[in-house]
Protein backbone atom coordinates (compact mmCIF):
# COMPACT_ATOMS: atom_id res chain seq x y z
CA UNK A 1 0.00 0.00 0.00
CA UNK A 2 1.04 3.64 -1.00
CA UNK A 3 2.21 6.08 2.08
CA UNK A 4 0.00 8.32 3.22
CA UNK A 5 0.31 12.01 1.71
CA UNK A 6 1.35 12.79 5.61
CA UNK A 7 3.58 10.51 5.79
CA UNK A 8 5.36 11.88 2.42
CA UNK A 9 5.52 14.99 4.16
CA UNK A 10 6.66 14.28 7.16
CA UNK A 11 9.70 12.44 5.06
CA UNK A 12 10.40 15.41 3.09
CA UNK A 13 10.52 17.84 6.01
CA UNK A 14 12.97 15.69 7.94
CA UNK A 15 15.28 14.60 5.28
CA UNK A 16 15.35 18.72 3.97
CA UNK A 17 18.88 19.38 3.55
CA UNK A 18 18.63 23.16 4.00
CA UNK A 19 19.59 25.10 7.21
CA UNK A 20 16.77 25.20 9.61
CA UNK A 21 16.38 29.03 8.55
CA UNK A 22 14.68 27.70 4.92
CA UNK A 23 11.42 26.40 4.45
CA UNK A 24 11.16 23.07 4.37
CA UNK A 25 9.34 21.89 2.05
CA UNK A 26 9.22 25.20 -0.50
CA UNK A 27 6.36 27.39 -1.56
CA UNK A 28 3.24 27.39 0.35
CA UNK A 29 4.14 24.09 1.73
CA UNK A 30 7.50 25.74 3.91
CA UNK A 31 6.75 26.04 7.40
CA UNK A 32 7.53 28.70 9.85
CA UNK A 33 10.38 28.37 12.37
CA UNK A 34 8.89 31.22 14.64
CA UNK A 35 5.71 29.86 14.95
CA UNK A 36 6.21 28.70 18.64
CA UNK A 37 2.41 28.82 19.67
CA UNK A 38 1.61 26.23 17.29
CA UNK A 39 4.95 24.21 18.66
CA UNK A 40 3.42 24.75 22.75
CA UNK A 41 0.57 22.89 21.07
CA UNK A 42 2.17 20.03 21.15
CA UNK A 43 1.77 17.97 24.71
CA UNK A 44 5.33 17.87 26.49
CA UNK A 45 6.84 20.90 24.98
CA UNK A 46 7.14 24.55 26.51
CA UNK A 47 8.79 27.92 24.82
CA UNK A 48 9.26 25.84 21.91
CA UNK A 49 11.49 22.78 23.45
CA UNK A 50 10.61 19.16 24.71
CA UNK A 51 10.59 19.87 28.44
CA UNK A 52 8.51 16.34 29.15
CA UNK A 53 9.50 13.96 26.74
CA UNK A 54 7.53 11.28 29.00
CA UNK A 55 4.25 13.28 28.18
CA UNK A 56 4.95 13.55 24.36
CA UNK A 57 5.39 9.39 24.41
CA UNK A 58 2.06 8.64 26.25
CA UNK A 59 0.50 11.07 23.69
CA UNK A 60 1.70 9.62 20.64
CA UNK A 61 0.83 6.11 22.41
CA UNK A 62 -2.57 7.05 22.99
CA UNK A 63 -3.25 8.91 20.09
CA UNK A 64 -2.15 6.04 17.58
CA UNK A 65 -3.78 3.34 19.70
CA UNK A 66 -7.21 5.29 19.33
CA UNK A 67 -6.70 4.91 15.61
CA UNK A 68 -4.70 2.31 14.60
CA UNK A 69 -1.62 2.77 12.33
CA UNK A 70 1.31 1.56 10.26
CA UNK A 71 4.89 2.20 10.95
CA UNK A 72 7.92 1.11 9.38
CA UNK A 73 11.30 1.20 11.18
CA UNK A 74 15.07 0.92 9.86
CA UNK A 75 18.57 0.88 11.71
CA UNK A 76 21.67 0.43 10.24
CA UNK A 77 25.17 0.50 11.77
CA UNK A 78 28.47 -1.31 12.18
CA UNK A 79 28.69 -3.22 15.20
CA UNK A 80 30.93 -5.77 17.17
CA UNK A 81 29.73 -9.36 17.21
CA UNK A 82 31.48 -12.41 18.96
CA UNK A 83 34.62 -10.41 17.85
CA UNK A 84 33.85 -9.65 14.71
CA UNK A 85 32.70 -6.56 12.86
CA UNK A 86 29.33 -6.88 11.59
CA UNK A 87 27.20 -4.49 9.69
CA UNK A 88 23.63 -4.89 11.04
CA UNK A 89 20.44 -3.71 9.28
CA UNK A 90 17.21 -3.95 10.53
CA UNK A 91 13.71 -3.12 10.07
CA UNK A 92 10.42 -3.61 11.37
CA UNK A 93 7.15 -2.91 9.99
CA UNK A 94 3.96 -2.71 12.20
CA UNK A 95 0.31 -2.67 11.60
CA UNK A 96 -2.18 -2.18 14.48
CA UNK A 97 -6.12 -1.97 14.45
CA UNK A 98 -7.63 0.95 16.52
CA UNK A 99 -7.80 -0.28 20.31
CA UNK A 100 -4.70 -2.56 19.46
CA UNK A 101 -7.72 -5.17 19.19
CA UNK A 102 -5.22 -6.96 16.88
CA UNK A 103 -1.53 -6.82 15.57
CA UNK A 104 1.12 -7.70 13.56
CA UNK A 105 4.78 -7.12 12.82
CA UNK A 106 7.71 -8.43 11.57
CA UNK A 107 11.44 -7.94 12.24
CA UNK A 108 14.45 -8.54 10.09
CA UNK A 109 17.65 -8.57 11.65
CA UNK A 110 20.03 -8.71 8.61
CA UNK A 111 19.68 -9.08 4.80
CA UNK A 112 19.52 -11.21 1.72
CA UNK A 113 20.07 -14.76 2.50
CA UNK A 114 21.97 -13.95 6.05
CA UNK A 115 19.05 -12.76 8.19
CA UNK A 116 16.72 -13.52 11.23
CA UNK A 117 13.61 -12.77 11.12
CA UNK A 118 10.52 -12.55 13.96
CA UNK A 119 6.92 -12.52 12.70
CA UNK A 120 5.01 -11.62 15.72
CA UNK A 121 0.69 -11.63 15.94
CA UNK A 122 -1.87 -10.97 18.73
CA UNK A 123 -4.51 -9.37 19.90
CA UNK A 124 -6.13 -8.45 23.50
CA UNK A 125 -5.31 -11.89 25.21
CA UNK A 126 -2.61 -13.92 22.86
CA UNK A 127 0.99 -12.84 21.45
CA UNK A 128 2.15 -15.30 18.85
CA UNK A 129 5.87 -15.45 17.79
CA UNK A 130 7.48 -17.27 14.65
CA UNK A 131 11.21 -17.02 14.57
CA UNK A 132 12.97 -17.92 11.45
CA UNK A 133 17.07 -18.64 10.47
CA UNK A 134 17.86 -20.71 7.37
CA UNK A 135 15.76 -23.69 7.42
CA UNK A 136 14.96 -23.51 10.91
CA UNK A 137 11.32 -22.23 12.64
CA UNK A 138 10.61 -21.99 16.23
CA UNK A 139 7.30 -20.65 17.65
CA UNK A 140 6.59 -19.15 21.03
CA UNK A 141 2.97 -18.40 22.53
CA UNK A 142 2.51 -16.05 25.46
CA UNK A 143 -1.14 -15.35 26.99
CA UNK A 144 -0.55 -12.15 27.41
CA UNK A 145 -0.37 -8.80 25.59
CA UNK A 146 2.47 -6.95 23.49
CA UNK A 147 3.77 -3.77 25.63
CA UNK A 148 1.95 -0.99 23.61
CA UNK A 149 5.39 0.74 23.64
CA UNK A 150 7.11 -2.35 20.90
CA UNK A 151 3.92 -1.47 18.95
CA UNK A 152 3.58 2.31 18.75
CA UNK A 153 7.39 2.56 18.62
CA UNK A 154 8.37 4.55 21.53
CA UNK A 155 11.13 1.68 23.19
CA UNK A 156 13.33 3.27 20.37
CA UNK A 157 11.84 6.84 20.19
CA UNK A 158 12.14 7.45 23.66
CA UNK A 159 16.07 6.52 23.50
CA UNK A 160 15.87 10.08 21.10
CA UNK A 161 13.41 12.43 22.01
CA UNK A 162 13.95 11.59 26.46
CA UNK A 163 17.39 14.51 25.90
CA UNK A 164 17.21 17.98 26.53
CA UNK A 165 17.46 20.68 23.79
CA UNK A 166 14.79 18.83 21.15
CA UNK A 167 13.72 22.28 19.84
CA UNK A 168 11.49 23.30 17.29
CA UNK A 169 12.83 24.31 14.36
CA UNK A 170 10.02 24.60 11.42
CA UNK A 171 5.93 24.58 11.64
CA UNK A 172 3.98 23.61 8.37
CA UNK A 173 0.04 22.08 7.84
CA UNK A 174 -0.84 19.42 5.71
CA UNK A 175 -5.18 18.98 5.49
CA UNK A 176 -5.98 19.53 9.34
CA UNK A 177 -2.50 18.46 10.54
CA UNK A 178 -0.24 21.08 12.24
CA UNK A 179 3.27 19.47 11.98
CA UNK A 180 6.01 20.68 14.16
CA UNK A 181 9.58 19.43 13.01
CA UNK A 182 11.90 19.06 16.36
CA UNK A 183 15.46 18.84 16.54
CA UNK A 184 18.53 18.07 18.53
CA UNK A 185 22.20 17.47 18.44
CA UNK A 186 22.68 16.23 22.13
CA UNK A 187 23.46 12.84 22.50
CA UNK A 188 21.14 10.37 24.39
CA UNK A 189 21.44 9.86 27.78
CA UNK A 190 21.16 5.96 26.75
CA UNK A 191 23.46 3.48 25.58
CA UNK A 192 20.90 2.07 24.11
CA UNK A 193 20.44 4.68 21.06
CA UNK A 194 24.07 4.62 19.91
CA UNK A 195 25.54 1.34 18.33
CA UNK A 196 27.31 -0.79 20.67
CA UNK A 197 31.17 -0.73 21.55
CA UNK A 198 30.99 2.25 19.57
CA UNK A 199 33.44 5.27 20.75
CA UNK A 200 33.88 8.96 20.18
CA UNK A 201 30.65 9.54 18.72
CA UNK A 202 30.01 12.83 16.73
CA UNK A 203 28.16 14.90 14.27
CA UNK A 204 25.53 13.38 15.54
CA UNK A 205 21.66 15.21 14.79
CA UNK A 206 17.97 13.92 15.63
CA UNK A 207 15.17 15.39 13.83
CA UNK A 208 11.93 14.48 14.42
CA UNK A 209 8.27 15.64 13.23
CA UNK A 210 5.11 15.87 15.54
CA UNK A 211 1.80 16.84 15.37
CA UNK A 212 -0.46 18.73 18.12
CA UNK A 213 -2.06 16.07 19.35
CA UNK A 214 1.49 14.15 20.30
CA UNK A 215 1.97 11.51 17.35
CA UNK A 216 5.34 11.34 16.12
CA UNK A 217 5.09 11.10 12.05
CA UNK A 218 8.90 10.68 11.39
CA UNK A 219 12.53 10.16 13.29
CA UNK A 220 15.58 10.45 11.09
CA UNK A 221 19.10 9.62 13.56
CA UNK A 222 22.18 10.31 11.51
CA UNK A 223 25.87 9.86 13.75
CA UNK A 224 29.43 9.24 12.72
CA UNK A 225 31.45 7.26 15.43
CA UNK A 226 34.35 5.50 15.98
CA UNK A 227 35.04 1.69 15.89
CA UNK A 228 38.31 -0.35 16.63
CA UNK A 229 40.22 3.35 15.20
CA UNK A 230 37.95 3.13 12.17
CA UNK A 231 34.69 5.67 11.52
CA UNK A 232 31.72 4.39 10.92
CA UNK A 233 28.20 5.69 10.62
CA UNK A 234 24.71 5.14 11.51
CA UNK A 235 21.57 6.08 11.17
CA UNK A 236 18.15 5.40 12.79
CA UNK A 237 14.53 6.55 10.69
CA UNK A 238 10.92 6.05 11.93
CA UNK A 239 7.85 6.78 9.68
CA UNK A 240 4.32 6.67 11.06
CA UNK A 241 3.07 5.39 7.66
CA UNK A 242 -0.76 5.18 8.35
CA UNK A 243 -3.69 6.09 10.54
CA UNK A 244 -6.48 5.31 8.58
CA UNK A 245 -7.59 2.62 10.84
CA UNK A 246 -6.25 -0.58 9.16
CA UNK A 247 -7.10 -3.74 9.15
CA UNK A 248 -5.23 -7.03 10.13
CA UNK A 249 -5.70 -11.07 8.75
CA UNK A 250 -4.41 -13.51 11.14
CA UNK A 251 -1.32 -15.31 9.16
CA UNK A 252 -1.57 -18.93 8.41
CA UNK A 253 1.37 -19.91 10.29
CA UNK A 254 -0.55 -18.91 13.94
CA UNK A 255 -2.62 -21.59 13.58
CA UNK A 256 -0.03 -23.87 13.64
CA UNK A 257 1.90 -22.40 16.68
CA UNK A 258 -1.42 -22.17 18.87
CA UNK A 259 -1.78 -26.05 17.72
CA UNK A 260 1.99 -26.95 19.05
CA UNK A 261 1.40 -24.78 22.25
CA UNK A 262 -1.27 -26.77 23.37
CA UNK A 263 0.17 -30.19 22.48
């Protein structure tokens, strides 16, 4: 399915390679940078900076619960792995129906014919995992839910947008939409967001875009570091792909995990 026309937008604004100053996305589409009433709109944010990054998160939780949505999530970076370098690439891509009534989402670690990958299902009582390398397939059943937070995304936006100085830095509509494009150049307080056994990290900038009612449309993470005295580079982008309250099929494959978990 085609992205949303918000979700276009919200990929133009943050990969924009003009100083903040410009508008980003030209003609009556640029936003304004001194437009910091419409940037206090947004929950968690005062004289035009994330003060409460923990309110912003439960916003954007709630808000795309409500609706339902589609993201789709990339990393990339060069890593250390039983003592060897290793260039890692992985994405997951969500789809949730409004209330979270029912899920699905699927994570490849890897590429090609080297990769892992995790096909997860649920809804409000069962989460249903199939894990996949080469010919192998293991299934796990839990009677419980998914955290919302591995659905909606924040577990890795909250290593990015929980640091001070995430200031607003362009304000432009699309339809009814007011979105506010954020950005920082202060590391995260978390190991977590920077690529492990990585040193020395630098030109390092999150941007991220928001709307007023706390949903977080886009991340793009862009860093140069340093590993074992070479540089590297990585980069981290989330896109909030739909709200349009999708729907989801239950995969073949669950009925055959439920059927082993009860054997």
């Amino acid at each position: 399915m085609e992205r949303s026309p918000i979700a276009v937008v919200a990929l133009a604004v943050l990969l924009v390679t003009a100083g903040c100053n410009g508008p980003a996305l030209g003609g009556d589409g640029g936003g304004d940078p001194a437009d910091s009433e419409a940037a206090n709109s947004v929950p968690g944010v005062e004289n035009g900076q994330v003060t409460n990054a923990t309110a912003l998160l439960a916003a954007h939780d709630r808000a795309l619960v409500e609706s339902g949505f589609e993201t789709d999530v990339r990393v990339n970076a060069t890593v250390v792995q039983q003592d060897q370098v290793v260039e890692v690439q992985r994405r997951q891509q969500t789809v949730v129906e409004p209330g979270r009534s029912e899920f699905q989402y699927r994570t490849v670690n890897g590429q090609n014919s080297s990769f892992i990958q995790f096909d997860h299902w649920g809804n409000e009582s069962v989460w249903v995992v199939r894990g996949r390398l080469g010919d192998t397939t293991r299934y796990q059943v839990r009677d419980q839910q998914v955290p919302t937070e591995r659905l909606t995304g924040t577990a890795l936006l909250r290593n990015y947008i929980n640091v001070s100085n995430a200031t607003a830095v362009n304000v432009s509509e699309e339809g009814d939409l007011t979105l506010v494009t954020f950005e920082t150049t202060t590391l995260p307080s978390s190991r977590d967001g920077l690529p492990a056994n990585g040193s020395n990290v630098r030109d390092y900038r999150a941007r991220f875009v928001v709307d007023t009612e706390g949903r977080v449309h886009g991340l793009v993470v862009e860093g140069t570091y340093d590993l074992r005295g070479e540089a590297r580079t990585f980069d981290v982008t989330y896109s909030l792909q739909r709200l349009d309250s999708p729907t989801v099929e239950r995969p073949d494959w669950v009925g055959a995990a439920l059927a082993n978990s009860s054997t």
